[in-house]
C-alpha atoms as a PDB file:
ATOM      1  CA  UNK A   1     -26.455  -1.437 -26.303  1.00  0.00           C
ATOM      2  CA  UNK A   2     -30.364  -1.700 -26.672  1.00  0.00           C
ATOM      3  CA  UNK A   3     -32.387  -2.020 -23.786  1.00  0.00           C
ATOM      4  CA  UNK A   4     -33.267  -5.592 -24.531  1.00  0.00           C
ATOM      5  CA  UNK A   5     -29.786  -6.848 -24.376  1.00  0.00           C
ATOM      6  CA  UNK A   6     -29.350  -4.948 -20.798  1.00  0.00           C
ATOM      7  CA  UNK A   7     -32.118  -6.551 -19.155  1.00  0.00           C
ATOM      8  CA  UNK A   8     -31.221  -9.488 -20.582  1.00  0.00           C
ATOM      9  CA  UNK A   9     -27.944  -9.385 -19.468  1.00  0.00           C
ATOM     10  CA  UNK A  10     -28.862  -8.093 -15.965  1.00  0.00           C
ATOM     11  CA  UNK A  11     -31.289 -11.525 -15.850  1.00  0.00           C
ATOM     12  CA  UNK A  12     -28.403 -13.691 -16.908  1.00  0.00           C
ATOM     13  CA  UNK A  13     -26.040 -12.036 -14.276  1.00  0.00           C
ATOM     14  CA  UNK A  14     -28.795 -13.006 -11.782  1.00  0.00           C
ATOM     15  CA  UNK A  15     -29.618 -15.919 -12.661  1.00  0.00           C
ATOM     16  CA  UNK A  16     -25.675 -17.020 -12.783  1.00  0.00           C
ATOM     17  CA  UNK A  17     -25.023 -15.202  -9.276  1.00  0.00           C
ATOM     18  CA  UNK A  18     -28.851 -17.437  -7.549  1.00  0.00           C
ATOM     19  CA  UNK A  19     -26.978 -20.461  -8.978  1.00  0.00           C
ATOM     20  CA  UNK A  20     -23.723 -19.797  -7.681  1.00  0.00           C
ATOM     21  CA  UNK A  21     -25.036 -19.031  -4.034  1.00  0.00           C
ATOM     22  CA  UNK A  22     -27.700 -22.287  -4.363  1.00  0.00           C
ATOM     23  CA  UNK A  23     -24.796 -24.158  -5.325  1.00  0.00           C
ATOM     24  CA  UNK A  24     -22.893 -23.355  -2.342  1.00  0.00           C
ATOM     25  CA  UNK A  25     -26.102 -24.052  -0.220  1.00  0.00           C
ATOM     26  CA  UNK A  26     -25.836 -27.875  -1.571  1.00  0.00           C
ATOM     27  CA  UNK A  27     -22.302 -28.654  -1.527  1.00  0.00           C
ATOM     28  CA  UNK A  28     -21.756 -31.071   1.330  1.00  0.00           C
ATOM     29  CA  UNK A  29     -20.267 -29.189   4.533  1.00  0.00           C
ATOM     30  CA  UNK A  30     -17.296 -31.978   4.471  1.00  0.00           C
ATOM     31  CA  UNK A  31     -16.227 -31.309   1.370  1.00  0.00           C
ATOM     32  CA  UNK A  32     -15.390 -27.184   2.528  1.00  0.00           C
ATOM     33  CA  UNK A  33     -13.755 -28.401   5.465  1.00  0.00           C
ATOM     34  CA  UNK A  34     -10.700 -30.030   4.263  1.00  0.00           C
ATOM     35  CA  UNK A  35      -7.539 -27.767   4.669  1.00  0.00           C
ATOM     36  CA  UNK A  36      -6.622 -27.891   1.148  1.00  0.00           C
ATOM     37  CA  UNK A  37     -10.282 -25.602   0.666  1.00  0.00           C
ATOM     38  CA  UNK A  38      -9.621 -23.557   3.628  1.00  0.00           C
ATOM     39  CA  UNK A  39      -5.972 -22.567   2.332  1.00  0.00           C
ATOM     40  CA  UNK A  40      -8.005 -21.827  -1.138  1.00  0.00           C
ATOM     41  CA  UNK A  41     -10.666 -19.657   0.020  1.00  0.00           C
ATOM     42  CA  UNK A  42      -8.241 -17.401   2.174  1.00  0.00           C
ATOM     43  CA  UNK A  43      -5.520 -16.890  -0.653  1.00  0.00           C
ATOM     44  CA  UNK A  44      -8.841 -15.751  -3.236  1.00  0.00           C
ATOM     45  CA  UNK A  45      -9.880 -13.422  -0.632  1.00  0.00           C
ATOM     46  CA  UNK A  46      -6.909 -11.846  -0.270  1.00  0.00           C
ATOM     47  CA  UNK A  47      -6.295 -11.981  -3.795  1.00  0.00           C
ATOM     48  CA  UNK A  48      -9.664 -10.033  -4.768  1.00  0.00           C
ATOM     49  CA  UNK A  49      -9.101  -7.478  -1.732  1.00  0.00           C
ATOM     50  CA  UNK A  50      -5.887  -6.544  -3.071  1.00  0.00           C
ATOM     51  CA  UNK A  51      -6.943  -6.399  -6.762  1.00  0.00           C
ATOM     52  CA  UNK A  52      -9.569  -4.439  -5.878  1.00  0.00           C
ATOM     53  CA  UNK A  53      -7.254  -1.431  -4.111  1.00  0.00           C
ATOM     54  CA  UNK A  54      -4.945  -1.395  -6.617  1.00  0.00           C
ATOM     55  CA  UNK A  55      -7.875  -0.852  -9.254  1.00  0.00           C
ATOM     56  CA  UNK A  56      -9.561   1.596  -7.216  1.00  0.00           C
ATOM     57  CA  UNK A  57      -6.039   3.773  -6.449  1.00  0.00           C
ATOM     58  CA  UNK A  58      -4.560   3.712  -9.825  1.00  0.00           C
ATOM     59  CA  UNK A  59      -7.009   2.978 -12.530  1.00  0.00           C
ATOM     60  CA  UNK A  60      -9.129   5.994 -13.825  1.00  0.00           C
ATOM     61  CA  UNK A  61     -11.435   4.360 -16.725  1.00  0.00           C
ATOM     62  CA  UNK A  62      -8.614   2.686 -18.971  1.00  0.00           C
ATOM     63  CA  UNK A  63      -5.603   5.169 -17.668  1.00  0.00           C
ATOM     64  CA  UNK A  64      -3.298   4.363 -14.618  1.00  0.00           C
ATOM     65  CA  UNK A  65      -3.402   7.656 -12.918  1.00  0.00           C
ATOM     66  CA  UNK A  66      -1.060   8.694 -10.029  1.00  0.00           C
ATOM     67  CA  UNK A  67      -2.775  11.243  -8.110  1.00  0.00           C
ATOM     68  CA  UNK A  68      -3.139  11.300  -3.723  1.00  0.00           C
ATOM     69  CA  UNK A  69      -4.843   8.063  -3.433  1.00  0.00           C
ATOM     70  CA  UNK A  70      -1.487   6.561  -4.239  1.00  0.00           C
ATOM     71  CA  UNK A  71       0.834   8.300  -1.264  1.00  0.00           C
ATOM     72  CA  UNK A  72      -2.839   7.562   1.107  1.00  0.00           C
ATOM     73  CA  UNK A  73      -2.356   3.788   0.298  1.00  0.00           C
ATOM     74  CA  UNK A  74       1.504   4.408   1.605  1.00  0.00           C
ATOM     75  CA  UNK A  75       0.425   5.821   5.077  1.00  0.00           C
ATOM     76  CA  UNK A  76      -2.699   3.331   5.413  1.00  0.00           C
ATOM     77  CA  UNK A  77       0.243   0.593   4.795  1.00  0.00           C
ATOM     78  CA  UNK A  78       2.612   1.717   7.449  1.00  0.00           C
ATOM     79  CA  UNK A  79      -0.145   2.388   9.707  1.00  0.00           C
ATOM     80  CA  UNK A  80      -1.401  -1.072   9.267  1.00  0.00           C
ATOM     81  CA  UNK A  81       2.052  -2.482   9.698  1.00  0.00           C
ATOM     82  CA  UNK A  82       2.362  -0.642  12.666  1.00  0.00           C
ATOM     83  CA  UNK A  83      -0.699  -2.222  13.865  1.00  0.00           C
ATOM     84  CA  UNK A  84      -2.645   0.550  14.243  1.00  0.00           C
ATOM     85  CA  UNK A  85      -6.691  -0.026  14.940  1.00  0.00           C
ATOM     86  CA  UNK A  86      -8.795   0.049  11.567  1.00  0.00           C
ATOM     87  CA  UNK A  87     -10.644   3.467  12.074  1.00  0.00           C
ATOM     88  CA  UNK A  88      -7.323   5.068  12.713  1.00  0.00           C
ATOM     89  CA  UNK A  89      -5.476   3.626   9.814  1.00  0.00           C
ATOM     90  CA  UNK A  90      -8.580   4.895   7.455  1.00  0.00           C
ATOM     91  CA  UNK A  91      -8.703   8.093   9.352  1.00  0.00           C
ATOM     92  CA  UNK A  92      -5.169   8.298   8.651  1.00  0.00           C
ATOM     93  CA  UNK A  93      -5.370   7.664   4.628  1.00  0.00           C
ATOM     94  CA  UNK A  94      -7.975   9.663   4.326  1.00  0.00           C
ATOM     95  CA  UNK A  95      -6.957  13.089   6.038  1.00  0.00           C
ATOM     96  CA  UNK A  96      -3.124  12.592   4.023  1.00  0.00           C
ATOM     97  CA  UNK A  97      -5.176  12.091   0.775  1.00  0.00           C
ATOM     98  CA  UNK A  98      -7.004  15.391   1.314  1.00  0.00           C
ATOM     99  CA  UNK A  99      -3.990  17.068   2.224  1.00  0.00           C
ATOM    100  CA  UNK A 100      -2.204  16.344  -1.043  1.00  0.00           C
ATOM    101  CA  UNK A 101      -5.590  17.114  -2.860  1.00  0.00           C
ATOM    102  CA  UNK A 102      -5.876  20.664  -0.393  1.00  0.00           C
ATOM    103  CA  UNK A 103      -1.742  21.510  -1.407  1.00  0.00           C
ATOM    104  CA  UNK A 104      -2.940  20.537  -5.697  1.00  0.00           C
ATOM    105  CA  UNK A 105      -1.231  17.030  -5.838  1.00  0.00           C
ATOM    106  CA  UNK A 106      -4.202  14.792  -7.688  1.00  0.00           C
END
């Protein structure tokens, strides 16, 4: 990839990513406050946050890889479901992922 094509693709990118935020600015307020919306919005955030950890704990490049973030996912999930306070349940995740990594798992 030349350098022209990055910076032109970083401009587009920005340019795409002003529009979408202006946009939002200018849609009338009553048209984002019917339920239907509301419903929407909440299932695509969720949707995104959970993409997101499962790309982040399994993917490495184009592999799935099943190292210690895997089993860490495991204990944040039982310590969320056990409603456990947010530091904790990362505190949690983390020190059992280092574990594994400390005993040569991942």
């Amino acid at each position: 990839m030349t350098t022209t094509v990055l910076w032109v693709t970083v401009l587009v990118a920005s340019l795409a990513s002003f529009a979408l935020k202006l946009g939002g600015h200018l849609i009338p307020e009553h048209w984002l406050a019917t339920d239907r919306v509301q419903r929407t919005s909440t299932l695509v955030t969720v949707a995104l946050l959970a993409a997101l950890v499962v790309v982040q704990t399994v993917a490495d490049g184009q592999h799935v890889v099943v190292d210690a973030r895997v089993p860490a996912l495991a204990v944040a999930a039982v310590a969320l479901a056990l409603r456990a306070p947010f530091i904790v349940v990362v505190i949690l995740a983390a020190a059992s992922a280092a574990a594994l990594r400390a005993l040569g798992w991942g």
